[in-house]
Protein backbone atom coordinates (compact mmCIF):
# COMPACT_ATOMS: atom_id res chain seq x y z
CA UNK A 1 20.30 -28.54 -18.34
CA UNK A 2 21.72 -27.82 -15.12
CA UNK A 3 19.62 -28.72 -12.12
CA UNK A 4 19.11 -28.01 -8.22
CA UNK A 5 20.64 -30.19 -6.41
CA UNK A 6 18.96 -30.86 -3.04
CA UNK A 7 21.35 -30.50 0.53
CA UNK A 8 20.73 -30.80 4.38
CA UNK A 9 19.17 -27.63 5.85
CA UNK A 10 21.26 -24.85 7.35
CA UNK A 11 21.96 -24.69 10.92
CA UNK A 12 19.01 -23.58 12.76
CA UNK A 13 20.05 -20.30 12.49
CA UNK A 14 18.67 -19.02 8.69
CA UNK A 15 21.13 -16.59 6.48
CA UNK A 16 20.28 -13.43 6.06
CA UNK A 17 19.65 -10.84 2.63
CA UNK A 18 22.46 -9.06 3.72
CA UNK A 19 24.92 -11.05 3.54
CA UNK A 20 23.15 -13.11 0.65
CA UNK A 21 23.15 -9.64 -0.99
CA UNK A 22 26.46 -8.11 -0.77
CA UNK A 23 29.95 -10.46 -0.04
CA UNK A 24 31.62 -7.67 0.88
CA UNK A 25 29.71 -5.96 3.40
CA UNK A 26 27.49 -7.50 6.00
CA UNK A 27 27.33 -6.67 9.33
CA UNK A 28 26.55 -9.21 12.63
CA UNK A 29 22.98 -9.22 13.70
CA UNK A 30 21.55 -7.34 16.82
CA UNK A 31 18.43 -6.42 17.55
CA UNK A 32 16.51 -5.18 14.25
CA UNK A 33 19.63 -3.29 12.94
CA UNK A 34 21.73 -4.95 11.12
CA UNK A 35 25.03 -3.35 10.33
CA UNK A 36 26.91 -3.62 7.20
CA UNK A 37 29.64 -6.34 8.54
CA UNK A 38 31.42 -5.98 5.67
CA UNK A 39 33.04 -2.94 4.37
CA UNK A 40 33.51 -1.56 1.09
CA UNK A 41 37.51 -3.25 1.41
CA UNK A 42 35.83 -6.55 2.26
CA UNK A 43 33.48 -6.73 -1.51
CA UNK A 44 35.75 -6.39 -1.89
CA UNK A 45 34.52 -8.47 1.59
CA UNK A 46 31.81 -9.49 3.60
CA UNK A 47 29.41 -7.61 5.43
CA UNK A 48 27.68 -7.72 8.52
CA UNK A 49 24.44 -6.91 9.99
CA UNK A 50 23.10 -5.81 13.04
CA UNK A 51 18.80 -6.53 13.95
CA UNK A 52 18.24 -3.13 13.56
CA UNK A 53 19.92 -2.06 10.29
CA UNK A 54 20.10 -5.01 8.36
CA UNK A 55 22.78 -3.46 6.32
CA UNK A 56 24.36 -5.30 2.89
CA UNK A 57 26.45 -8.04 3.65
CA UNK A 58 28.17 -7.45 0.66
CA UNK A 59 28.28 -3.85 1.01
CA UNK A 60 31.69 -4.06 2.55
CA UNK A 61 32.97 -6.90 1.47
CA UNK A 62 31.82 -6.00 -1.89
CA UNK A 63 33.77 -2.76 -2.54
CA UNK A 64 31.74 -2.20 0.74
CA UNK A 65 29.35 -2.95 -2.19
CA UNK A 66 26.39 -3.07 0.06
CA UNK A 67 26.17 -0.31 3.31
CA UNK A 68 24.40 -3.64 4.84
CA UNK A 69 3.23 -10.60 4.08
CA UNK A 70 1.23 -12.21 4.57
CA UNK A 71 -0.45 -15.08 5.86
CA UNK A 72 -3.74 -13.27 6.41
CA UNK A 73 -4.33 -13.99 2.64
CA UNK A 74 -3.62 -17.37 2.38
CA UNK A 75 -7.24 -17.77 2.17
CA UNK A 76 -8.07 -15.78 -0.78
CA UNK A 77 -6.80 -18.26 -2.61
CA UNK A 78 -10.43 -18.81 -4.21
CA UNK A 79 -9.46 -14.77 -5.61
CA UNK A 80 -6.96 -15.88 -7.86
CA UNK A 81 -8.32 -17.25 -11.12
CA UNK A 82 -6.63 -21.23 -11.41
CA UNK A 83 -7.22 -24.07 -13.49
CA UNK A 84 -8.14 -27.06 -11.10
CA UNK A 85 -7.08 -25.18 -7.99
CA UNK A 86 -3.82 -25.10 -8.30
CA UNK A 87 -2.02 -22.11 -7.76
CA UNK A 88 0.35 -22.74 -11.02
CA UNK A 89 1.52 -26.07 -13.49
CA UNK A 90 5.31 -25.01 -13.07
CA UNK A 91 7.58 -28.47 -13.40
CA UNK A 92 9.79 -29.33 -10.60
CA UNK A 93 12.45 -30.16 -12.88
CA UNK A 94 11.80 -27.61 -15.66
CA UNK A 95 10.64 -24.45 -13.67
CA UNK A 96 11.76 -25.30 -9.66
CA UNK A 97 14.92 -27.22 -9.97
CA UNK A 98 16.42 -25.54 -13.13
CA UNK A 99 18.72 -22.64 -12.30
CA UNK A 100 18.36 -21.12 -15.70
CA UNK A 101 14.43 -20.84 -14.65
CA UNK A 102 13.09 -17.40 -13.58
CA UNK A 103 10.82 -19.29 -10.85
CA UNK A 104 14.37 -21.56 -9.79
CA UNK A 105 14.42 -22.42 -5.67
CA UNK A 106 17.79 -21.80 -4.14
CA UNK A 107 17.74 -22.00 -0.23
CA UNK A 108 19.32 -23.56 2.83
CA UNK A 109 17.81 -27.57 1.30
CA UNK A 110 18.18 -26.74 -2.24
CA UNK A 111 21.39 -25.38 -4.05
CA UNK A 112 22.72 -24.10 -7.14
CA UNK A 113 25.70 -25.79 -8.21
CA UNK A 114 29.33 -24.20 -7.83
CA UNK A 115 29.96 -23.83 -11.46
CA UNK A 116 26.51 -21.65 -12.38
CA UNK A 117 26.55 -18.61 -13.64
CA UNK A 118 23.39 -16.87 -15.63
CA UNK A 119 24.57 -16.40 -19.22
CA UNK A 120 22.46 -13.01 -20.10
CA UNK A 121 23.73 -10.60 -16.61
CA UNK A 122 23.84 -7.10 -17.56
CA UNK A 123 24.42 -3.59 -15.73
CA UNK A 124 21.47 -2.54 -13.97
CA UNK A 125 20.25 1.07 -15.79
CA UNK A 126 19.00 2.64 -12.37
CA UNK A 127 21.00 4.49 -9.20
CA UNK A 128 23.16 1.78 -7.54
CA UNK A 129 25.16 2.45 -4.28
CA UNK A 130 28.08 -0.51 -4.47
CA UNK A 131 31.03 0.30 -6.99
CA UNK A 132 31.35 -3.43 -7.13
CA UNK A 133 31.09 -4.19 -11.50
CA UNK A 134 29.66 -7.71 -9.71
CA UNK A 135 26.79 -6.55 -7.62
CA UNK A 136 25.11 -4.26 -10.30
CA UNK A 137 24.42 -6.60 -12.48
CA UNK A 138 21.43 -9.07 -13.35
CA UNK A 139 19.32 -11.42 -15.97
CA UNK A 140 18.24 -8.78 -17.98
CA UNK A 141 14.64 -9.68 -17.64
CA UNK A 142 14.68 -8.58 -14.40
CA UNK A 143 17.27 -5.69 -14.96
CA UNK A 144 14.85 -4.35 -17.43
CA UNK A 145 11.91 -5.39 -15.08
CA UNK A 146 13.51 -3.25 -12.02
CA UNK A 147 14.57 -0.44 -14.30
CA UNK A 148 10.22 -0.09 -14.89
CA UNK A 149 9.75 -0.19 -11.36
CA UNK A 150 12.42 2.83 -10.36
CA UNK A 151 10.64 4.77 -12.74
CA UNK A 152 7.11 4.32 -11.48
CA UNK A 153 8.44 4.81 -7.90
CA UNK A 154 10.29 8.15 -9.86
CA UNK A 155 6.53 9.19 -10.51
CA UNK A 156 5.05 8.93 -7.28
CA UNK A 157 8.11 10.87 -5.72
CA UNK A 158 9.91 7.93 -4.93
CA UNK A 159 13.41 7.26 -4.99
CA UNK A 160 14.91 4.04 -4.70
CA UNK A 161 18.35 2.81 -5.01
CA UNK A 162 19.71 -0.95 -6.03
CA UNK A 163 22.39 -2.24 -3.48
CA UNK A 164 23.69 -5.55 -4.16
CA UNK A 165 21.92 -7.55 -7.25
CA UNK A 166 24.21 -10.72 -9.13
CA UNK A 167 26.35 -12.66 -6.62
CA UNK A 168 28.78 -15.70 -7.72
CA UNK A 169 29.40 -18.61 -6.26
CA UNK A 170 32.85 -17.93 -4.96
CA UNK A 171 31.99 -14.24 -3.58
CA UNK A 172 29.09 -15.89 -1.50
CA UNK A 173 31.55 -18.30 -0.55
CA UNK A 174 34.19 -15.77 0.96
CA UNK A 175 31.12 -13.99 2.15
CA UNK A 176 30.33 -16.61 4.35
CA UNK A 177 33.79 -17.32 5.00
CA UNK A 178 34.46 -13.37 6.16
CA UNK A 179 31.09 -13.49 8.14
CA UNK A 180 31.95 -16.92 10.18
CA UNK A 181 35.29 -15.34 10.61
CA UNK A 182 34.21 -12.12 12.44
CA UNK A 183 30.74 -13.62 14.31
CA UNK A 184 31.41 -17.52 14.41
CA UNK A 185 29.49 -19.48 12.55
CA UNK A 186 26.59 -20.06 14.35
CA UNK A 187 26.06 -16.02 14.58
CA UNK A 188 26.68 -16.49 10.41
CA UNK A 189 24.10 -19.01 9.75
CA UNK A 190 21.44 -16.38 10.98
CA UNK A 191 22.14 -13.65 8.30
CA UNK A 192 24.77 -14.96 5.74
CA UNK A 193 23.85 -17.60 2.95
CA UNK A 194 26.47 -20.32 1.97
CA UNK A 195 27.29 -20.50 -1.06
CA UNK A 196 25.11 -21.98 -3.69
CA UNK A 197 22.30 -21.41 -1.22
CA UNK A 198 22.10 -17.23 -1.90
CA UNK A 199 19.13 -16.19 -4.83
CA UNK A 200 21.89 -13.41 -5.58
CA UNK A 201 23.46 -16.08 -7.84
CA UNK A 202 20.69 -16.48 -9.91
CA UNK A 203 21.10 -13.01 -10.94
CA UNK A 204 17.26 -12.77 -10.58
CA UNK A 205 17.14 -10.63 -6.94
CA UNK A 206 17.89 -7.52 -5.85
CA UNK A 207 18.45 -5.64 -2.67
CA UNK A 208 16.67 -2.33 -2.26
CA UNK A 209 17.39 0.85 -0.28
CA UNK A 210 16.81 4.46 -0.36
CA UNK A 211 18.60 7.69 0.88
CA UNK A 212 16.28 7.52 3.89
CA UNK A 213 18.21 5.01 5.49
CA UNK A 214 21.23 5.86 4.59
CA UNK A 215 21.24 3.62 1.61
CA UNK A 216 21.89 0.75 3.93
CA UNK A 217 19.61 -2.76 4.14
CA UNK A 218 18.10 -1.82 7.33
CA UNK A 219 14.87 -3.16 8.97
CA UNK A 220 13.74 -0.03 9.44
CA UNK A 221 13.61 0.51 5.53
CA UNK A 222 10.03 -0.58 5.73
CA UNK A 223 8.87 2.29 7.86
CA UNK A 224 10.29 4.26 4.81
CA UNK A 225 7.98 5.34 2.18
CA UNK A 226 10.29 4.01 0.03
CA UNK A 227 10.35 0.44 1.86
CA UNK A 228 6.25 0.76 2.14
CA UNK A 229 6.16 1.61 -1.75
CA UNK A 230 8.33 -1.26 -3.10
CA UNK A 231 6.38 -3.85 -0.29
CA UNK A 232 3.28 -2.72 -1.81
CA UNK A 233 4.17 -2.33 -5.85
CA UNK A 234 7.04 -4.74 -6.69
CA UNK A 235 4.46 -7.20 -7.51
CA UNK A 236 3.24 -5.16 -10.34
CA UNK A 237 6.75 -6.07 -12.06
CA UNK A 238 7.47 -9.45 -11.07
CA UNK A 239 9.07 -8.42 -8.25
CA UNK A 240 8.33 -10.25 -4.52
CA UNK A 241 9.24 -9.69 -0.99
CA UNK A 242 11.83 -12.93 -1.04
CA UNK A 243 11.80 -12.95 3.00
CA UNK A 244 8.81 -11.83 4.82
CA UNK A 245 8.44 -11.03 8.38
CA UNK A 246 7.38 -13.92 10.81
CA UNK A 247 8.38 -16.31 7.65
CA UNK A 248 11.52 -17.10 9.07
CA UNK A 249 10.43 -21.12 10.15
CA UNK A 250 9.61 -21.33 6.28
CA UNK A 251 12.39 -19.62 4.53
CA UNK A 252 14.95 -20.39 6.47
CA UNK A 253 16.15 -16.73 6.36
CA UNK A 254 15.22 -13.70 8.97
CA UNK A 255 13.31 -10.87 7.74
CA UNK A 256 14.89 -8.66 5.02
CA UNK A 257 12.24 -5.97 3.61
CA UNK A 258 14.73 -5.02 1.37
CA UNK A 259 15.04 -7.80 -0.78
CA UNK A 260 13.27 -8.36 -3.80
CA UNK A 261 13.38 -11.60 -6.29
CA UNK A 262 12.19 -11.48 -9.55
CA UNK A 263 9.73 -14.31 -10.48
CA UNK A 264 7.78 -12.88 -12.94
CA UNK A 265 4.24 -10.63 -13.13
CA UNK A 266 1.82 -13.89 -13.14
CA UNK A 267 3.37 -15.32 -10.04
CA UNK A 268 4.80 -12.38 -8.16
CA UNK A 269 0.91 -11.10 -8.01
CA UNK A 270 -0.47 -14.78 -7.27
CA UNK A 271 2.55 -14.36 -4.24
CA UNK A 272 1.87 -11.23 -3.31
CA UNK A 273 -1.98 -11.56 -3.31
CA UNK A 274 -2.01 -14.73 -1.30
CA UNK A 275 0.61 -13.65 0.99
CA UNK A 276 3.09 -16.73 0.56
CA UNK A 277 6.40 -16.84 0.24
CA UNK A 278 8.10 -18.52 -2.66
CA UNK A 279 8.45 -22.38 -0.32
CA UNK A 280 4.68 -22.20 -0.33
CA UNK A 281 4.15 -21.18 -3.57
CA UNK A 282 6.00 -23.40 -5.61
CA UNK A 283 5.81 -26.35 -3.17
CA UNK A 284 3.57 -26.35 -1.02
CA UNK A 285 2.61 -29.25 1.35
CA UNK A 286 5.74 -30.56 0.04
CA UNK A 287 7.78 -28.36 2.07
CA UNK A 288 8.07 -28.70 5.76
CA UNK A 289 10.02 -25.52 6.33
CA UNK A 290 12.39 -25.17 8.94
């Protein structure tokens, strides 16, 4: 069994979804729009991202792959129904530290190793924007857990689109490289991941836009009704808001409404409910943060 293996934190600056999400195309951060620094040649690249659009960093990179809450509840924990208090009896080992496991930790202090790769990725069956093969793919569970969201959202007259899913270890890797190349590295640290530190490698998260933005990962997505629909119904299929807004000193990353890890329904709705992010959840007091 393969198993997390624990690193120094990032630089002070956290990584960002973008780039995390697409290698291609991710965009240098400014103000709340970040841009897509990587083009579609790059992810065949990296991307980058500006504050305001928050575009894929894989976009570009990728194939130009990728076009690159809440703490108020934290006391309703006595809402959620929990043997002995405790908000779940996941192993550290088993369920935390195993990157086969669908509630696995990979962040800036733990990291998947170079050589992992999820053995059951498929093709994602709903719209995708990247023509990166790579980026459309996932653990089926939560390829076939995604599909079931589109098509509620299809319902209610929404329409969403998947950017940059399944990352490896080496396109993260000349991700980050691209990224630290065109912003420096300290400028990277804030939106890229390094490698073996991006959830897109577990092939369990996805990164979600919609034609109102352009189909880039933009802040401004969650002024969308698109971005307000999947903040306030991904839970309902395992699916949780991986990066939160004013979480940044806990996961290490800056705010990225448009991407989504797959944990599960159980825990996604204990997440959502509670308004943690996935640090908390599976850890904590044991985590400090950053």
């Amino acid at each position: 069994m393969l198993s997390l293996t624990a690193c120094s934190r990032g630089t002070d600056n956290p990584p960002n979804q973008d780039e995390t999400e697409n290698p291609v195309d991710i965009g240098s951060e400014k103000g709340n729009e970040q841009e897509d620094p990587i083009d579609e040649e790059d992810l065949n690249k990296d991307d980058e991202i500006t504050e305001d659009e928050q575009e894929d960093p894989l976009e570009d990179d990728i194939d130009n792959e990728d076009d690159i809450d809440n703490e108020d509840d934290i006391d309703n924990e006595d809402d959620i129904d929990n043997e002995d208090d405790n908000l779940h009896d996941l192993d550290l080992e088993e369920d935390i530290f195993n990157p086969a496991s669908l509630t696995v930790l990979a962040n800036k202090e733990y990291s998947l190793g170079s050589d992992y790769t999820p053995e059951d990725l498929v093709t994602v069956q709903v719209p995708t924007v990247l023509e990166n093969p790579e980026v459309k793919q996932l653990r089926k569970v939560a390829a076939d857990a995604l599909k079931e969201m589109f098509e509620a959202a299809k319902e209610e007259g929404i329409i969403l689109h998947a950017r940059s899913g399944y990352r490896s270890y080496r396109t993260q890797e000349q991700l980050f490289k691209n990224n630290v190349a065109k912003h420096g590295e300290e400028a990277a640290n804030k939106f890229s991941a390094r490698a073996g530190q991006s959830e897109h490698q577990t092939g369990l998260a996805m990164d979600i836009t919609s034609e109102s933005v352009n189909l880039k990962l933009t802040e401004s997505f969650e002024d969308t009704k698109e971005g307000k629909w999947a903040a306030e119904n991904a839970h309902r299929f395992g699916f949780i808001l991986r990066y939160p807004k004013d979480k940044t000193h806990i996961t290490g990353y800056i705010y990225e409404p448009w991407h989504f890890r797959y944990v599960g329904v159980e825990h996604a709705t204990k997440i959502y409910e509670l308004g943690l992010t996935l640090e908390e959840y599976l850890l904590g007091d044991i985590y400090a943060g950053y």
